[in-house]
C-alpha atoms as a PDB file:
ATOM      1  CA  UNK A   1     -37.599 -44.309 -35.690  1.00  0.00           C
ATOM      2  CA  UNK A   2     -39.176 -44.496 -32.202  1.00  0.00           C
ATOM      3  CA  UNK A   3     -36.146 -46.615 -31.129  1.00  0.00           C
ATOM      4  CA  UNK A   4     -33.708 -43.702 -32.282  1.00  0.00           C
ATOM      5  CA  UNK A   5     -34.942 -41.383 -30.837  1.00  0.00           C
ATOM      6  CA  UNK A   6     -35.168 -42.981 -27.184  1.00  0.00           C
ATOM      7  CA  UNK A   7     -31.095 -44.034 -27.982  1.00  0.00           C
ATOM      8  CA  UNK A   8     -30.812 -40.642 -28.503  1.00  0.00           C
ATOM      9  CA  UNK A   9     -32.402 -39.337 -25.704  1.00  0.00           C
ATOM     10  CA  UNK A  10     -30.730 -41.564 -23.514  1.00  0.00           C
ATOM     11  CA  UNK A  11     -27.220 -40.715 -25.150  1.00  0.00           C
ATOM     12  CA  UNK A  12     -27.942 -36.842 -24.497  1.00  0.00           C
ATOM     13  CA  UNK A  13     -30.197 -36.283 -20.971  1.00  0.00           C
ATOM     14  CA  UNK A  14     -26.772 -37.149 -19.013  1.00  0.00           C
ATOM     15  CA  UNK A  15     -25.038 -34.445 -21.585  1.00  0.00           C
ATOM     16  CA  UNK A  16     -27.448 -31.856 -20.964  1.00  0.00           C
ATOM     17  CA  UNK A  17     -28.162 -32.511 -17.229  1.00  0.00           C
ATOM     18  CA  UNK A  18     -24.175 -32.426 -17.152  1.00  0.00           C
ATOM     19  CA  UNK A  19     -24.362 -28.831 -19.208  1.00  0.00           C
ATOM     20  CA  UNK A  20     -27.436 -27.286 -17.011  1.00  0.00           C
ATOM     21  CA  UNK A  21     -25.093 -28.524 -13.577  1.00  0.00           C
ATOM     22  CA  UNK A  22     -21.789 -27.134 -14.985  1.00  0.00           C
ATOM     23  CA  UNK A  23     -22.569 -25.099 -16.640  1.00  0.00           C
ATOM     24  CA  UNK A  24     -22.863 -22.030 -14.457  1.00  0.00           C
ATOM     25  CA  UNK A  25     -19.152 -23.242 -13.644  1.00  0.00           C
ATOM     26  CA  UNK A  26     -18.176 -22.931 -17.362  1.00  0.00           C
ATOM     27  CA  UNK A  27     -19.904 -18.916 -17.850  1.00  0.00           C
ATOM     28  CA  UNK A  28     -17.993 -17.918 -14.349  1.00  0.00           C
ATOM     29  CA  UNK A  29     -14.991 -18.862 -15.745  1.00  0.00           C
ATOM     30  CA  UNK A  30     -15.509 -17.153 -18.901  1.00  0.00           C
ATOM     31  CA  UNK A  31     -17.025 -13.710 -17.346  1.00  0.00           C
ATOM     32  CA  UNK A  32     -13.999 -13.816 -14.795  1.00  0.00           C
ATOM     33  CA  UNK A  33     -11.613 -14.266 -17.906  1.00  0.00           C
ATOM     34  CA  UNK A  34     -13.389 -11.268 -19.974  1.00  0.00           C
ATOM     35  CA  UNK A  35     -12.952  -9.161 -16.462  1.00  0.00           C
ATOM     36  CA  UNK A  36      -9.418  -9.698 -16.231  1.00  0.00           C
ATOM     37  CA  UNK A  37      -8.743  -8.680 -19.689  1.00  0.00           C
ATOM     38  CA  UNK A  38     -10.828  -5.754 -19.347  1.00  0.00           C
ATOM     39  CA  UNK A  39      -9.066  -4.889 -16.191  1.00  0.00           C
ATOM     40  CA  UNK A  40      -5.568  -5.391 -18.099  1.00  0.00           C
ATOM     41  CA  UNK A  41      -6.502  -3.317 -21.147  1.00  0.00           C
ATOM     42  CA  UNK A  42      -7.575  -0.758 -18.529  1.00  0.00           C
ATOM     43  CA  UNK A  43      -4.411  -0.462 -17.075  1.00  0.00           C
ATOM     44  CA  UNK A  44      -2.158  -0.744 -19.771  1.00  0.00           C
ATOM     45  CA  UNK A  45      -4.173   2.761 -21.510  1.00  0.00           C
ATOM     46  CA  UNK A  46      -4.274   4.213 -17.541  1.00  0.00           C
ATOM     47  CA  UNK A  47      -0.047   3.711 -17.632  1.00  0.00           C
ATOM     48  CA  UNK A  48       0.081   4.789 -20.864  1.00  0.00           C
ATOM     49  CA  UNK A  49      -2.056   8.084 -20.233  1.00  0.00           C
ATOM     50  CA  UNK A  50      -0.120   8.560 -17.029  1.00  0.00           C
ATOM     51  CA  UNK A  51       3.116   8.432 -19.088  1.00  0.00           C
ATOM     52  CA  UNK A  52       2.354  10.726 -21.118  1.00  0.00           C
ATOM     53  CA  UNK A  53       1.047  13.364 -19.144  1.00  0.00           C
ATOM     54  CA  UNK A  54       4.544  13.260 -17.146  1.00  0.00           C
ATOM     55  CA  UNK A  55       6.492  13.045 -20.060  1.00  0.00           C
ATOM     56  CA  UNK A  56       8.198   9.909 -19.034  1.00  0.00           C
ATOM     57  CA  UNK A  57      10.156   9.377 -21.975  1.00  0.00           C
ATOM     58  CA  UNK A  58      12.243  12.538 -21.258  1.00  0.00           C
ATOM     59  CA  UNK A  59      12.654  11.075 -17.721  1.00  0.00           C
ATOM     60  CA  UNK A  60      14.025   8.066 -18.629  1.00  0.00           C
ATOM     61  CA  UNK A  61      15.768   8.868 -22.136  1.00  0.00           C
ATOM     62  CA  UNK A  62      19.098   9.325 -20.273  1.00  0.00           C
ATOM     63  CA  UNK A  63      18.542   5.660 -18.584  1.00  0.00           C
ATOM     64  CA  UNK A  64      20.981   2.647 -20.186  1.00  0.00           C
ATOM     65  CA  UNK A  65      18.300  -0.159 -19.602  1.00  0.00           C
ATOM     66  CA  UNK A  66      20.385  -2.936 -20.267  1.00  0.00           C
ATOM     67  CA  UNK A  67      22.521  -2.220 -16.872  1.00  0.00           C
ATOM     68  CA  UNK A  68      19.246  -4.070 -15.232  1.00  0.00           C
ATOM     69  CA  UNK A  69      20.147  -7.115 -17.568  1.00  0.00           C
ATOM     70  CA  UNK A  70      23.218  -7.859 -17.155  1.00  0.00           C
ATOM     71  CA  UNK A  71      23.644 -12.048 -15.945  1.00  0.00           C
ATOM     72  CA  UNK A  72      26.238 -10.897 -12.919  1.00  0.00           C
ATOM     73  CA  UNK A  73      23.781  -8.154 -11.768  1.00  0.00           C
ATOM     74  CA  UNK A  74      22.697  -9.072  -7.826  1.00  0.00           C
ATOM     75  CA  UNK A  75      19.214  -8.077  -6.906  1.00  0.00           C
ATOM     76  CA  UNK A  76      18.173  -4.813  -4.881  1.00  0.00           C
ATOM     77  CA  UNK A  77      17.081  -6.893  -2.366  1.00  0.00           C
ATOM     78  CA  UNK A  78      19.902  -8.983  -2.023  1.00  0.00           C
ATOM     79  CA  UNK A  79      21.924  -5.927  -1.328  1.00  0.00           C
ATOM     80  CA  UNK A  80      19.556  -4.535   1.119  1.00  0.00           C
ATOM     81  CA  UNK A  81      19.533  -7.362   2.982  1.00  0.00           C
ATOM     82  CA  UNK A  82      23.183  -7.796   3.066  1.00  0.00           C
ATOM     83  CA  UNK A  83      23.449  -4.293   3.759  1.00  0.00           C
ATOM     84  CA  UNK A  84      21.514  -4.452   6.849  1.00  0.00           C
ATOM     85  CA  UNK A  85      23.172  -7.977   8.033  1.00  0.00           C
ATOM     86  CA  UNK A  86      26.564  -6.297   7.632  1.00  0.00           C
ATOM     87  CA  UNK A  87      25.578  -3.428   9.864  1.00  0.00           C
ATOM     88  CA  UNK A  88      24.140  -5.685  12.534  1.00  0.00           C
ATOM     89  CA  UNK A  89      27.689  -7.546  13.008  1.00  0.00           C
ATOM     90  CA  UNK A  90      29.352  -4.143  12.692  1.00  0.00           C
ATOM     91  CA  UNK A  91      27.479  -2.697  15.826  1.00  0.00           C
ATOM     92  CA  UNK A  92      28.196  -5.711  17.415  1.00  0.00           C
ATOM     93  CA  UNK A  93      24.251  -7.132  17.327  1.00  0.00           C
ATOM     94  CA  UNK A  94      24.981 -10.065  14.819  1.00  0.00           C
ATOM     95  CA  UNK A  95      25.219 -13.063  17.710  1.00  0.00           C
ATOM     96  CA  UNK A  96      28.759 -13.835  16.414  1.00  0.00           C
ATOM     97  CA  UNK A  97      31.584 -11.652  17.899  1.00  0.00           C
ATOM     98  CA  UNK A  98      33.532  -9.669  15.148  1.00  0.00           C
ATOM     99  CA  UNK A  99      36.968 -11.096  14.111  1.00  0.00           C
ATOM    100  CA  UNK A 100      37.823  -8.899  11.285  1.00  0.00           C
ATOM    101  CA  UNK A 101      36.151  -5.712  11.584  1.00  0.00           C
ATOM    102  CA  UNK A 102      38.271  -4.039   8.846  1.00  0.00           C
ATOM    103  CA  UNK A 103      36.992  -6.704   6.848  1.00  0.00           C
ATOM    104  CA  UNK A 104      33.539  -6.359   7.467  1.00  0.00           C
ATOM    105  CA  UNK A 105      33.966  -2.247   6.821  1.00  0.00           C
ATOM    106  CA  UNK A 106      34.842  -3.256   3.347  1.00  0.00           C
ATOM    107  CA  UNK A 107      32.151  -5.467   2.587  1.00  0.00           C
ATOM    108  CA  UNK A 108      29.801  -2.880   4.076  1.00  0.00           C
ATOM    109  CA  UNK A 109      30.938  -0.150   1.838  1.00  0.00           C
ATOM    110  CA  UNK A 110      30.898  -2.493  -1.420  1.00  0.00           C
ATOM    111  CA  UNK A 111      27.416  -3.217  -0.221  1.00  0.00           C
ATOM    112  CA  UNK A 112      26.709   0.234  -0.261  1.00  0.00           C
ATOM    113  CA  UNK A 113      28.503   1.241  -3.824  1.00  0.00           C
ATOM    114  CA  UNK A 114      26.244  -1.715  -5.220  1.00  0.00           C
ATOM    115  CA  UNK A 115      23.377  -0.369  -3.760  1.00  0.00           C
ATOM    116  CA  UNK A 116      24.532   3.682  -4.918  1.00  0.00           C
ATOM    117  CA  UNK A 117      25.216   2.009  -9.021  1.00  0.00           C
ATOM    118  CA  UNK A 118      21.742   0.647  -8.565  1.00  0.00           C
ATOM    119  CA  UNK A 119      19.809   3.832  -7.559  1.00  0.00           C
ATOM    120  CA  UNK A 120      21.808   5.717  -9.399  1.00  0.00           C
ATOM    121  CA  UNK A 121      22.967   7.687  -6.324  1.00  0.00           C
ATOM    122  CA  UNK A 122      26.737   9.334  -6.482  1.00  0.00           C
ATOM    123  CA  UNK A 123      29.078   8.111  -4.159  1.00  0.00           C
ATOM    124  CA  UNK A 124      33.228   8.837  -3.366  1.00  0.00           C
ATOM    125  CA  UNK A 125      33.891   5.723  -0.475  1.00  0.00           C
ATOM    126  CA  UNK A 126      36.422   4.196  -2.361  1.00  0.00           C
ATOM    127  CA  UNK A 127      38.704   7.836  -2.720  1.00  0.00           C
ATOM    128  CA  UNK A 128      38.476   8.695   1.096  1.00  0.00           C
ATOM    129  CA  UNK A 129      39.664   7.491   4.186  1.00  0.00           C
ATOM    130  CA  UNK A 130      39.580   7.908   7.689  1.00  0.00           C
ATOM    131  CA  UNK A 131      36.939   9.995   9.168  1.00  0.00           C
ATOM    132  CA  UNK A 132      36.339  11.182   5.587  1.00  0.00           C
ATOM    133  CA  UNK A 133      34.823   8.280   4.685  1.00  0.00           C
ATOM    134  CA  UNK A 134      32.594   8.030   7.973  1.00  0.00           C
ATOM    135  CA  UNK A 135      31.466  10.862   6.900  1.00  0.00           C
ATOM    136  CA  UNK A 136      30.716   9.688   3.501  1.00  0.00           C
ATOM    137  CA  UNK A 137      29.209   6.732   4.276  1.00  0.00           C
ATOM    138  CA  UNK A 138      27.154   8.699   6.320  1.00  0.00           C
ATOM    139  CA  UNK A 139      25.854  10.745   4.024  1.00  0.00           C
ATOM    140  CA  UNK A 140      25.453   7.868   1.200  1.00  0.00           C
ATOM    141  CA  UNK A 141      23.177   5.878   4.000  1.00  0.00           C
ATOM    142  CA  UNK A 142      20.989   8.908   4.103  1.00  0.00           C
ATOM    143  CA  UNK A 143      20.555   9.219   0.117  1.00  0.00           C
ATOM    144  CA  UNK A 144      20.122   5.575  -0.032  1.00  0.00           C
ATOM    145  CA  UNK A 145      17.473   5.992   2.330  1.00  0.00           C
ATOM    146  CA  UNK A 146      16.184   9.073   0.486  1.00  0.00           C
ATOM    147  CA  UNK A 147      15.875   7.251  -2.872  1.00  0.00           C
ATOM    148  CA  UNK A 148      13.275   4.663  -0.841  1.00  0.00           C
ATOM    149  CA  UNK A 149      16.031   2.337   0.289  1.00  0.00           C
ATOM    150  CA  UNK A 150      15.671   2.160   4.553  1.00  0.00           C
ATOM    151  CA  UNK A 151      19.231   1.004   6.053  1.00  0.00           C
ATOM    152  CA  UNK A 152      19.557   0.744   9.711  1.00  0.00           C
ATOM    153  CA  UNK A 153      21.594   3.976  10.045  1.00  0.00           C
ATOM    154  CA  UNK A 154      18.599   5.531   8.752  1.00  0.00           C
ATOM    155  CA  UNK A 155      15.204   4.451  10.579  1.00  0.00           C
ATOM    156  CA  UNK A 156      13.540   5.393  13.195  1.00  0.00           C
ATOM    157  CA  UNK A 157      13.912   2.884  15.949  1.00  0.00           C
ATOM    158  CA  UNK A 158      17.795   3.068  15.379  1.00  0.00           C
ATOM    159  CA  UNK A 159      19.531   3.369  18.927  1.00  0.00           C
ATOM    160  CA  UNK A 160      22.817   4.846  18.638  1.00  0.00           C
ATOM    161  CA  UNK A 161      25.579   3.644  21.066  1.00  0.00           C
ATOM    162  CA  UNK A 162      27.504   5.703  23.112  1.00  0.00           C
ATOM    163  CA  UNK A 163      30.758   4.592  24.018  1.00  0.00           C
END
């Protein structure tokens, strides 16, 4: 029996001295676990409560969701970034010199109808020409800007050139 119980004890001191060293290790990870999910749960009820007192379900009853899904959809992003590459060239600060400027018009306006169909922001720069649609593109640059989307028409450090 005596010889048992030394196997034993020899078989569990390095468990337990491994246990009391990690141990600590093991209830950190735990408690940070239990935080996070207490954190989450916290959150989810604070959206929740927040949604409710603005009625957000009237706000976004009107909204077709599965626009955001589609496969060929390109990014916000993406078009903001294009957007503000495309201006660059067009005022001439791109590096390159500009070949095809009528070209680079277009793909600046379809830049900007992307961006309008993604903030839902009404736009008319395929029906106009001329200085009509200056004027138009313009103004859509300035409600892009107003629905949180900065162009380089529209901020603050924007010099404009006078020729």
């Amino acid at each position: 029996m005596l010889l048992v119980l030394a196997i034993l004890l020899v078989v569990c001191v390095p468990a337990a001295v491994a246990l009391v060293c990690c141990g600590d290790d093991r209830l950190d990870r735990i408690a940070g676990a239990w935080s996070r999910r207490r954190a989450a749960r916290r959150d989810r009820r604070m959206i929740a409560r927040l949604d409710r007192a603005v009625g957000a379900d009237a706000l976004t009853r009107d909204i077709d969701l599965t626009e955001f899904d589609r496969p060929d959809r390109r990014p916000l992003e993406q078009i903001a970034a294009d957007l503000w590459r495309l201006r660059a060239y067009r005022l001439g600060r791109g590096g390159r010199p500009i070949v095809w400027p009528l070209l680079l018009i277009k793909a600046y306006d379809d830049r900007l109808r992307l961006a309008c169909r993604c903030l839902g922001v009404p736009e008319h720069l395929a029906e106009l020409e001329g200085v009509d649609r200056e004027i138009e593109r313009v103004r859509v640059e300035g409600a892009l800007h107003a629905a949180g989307l900065p162009l380089p028409a529209t901020t603050a450090d924007h010099r404009q050139r006078h020729r």
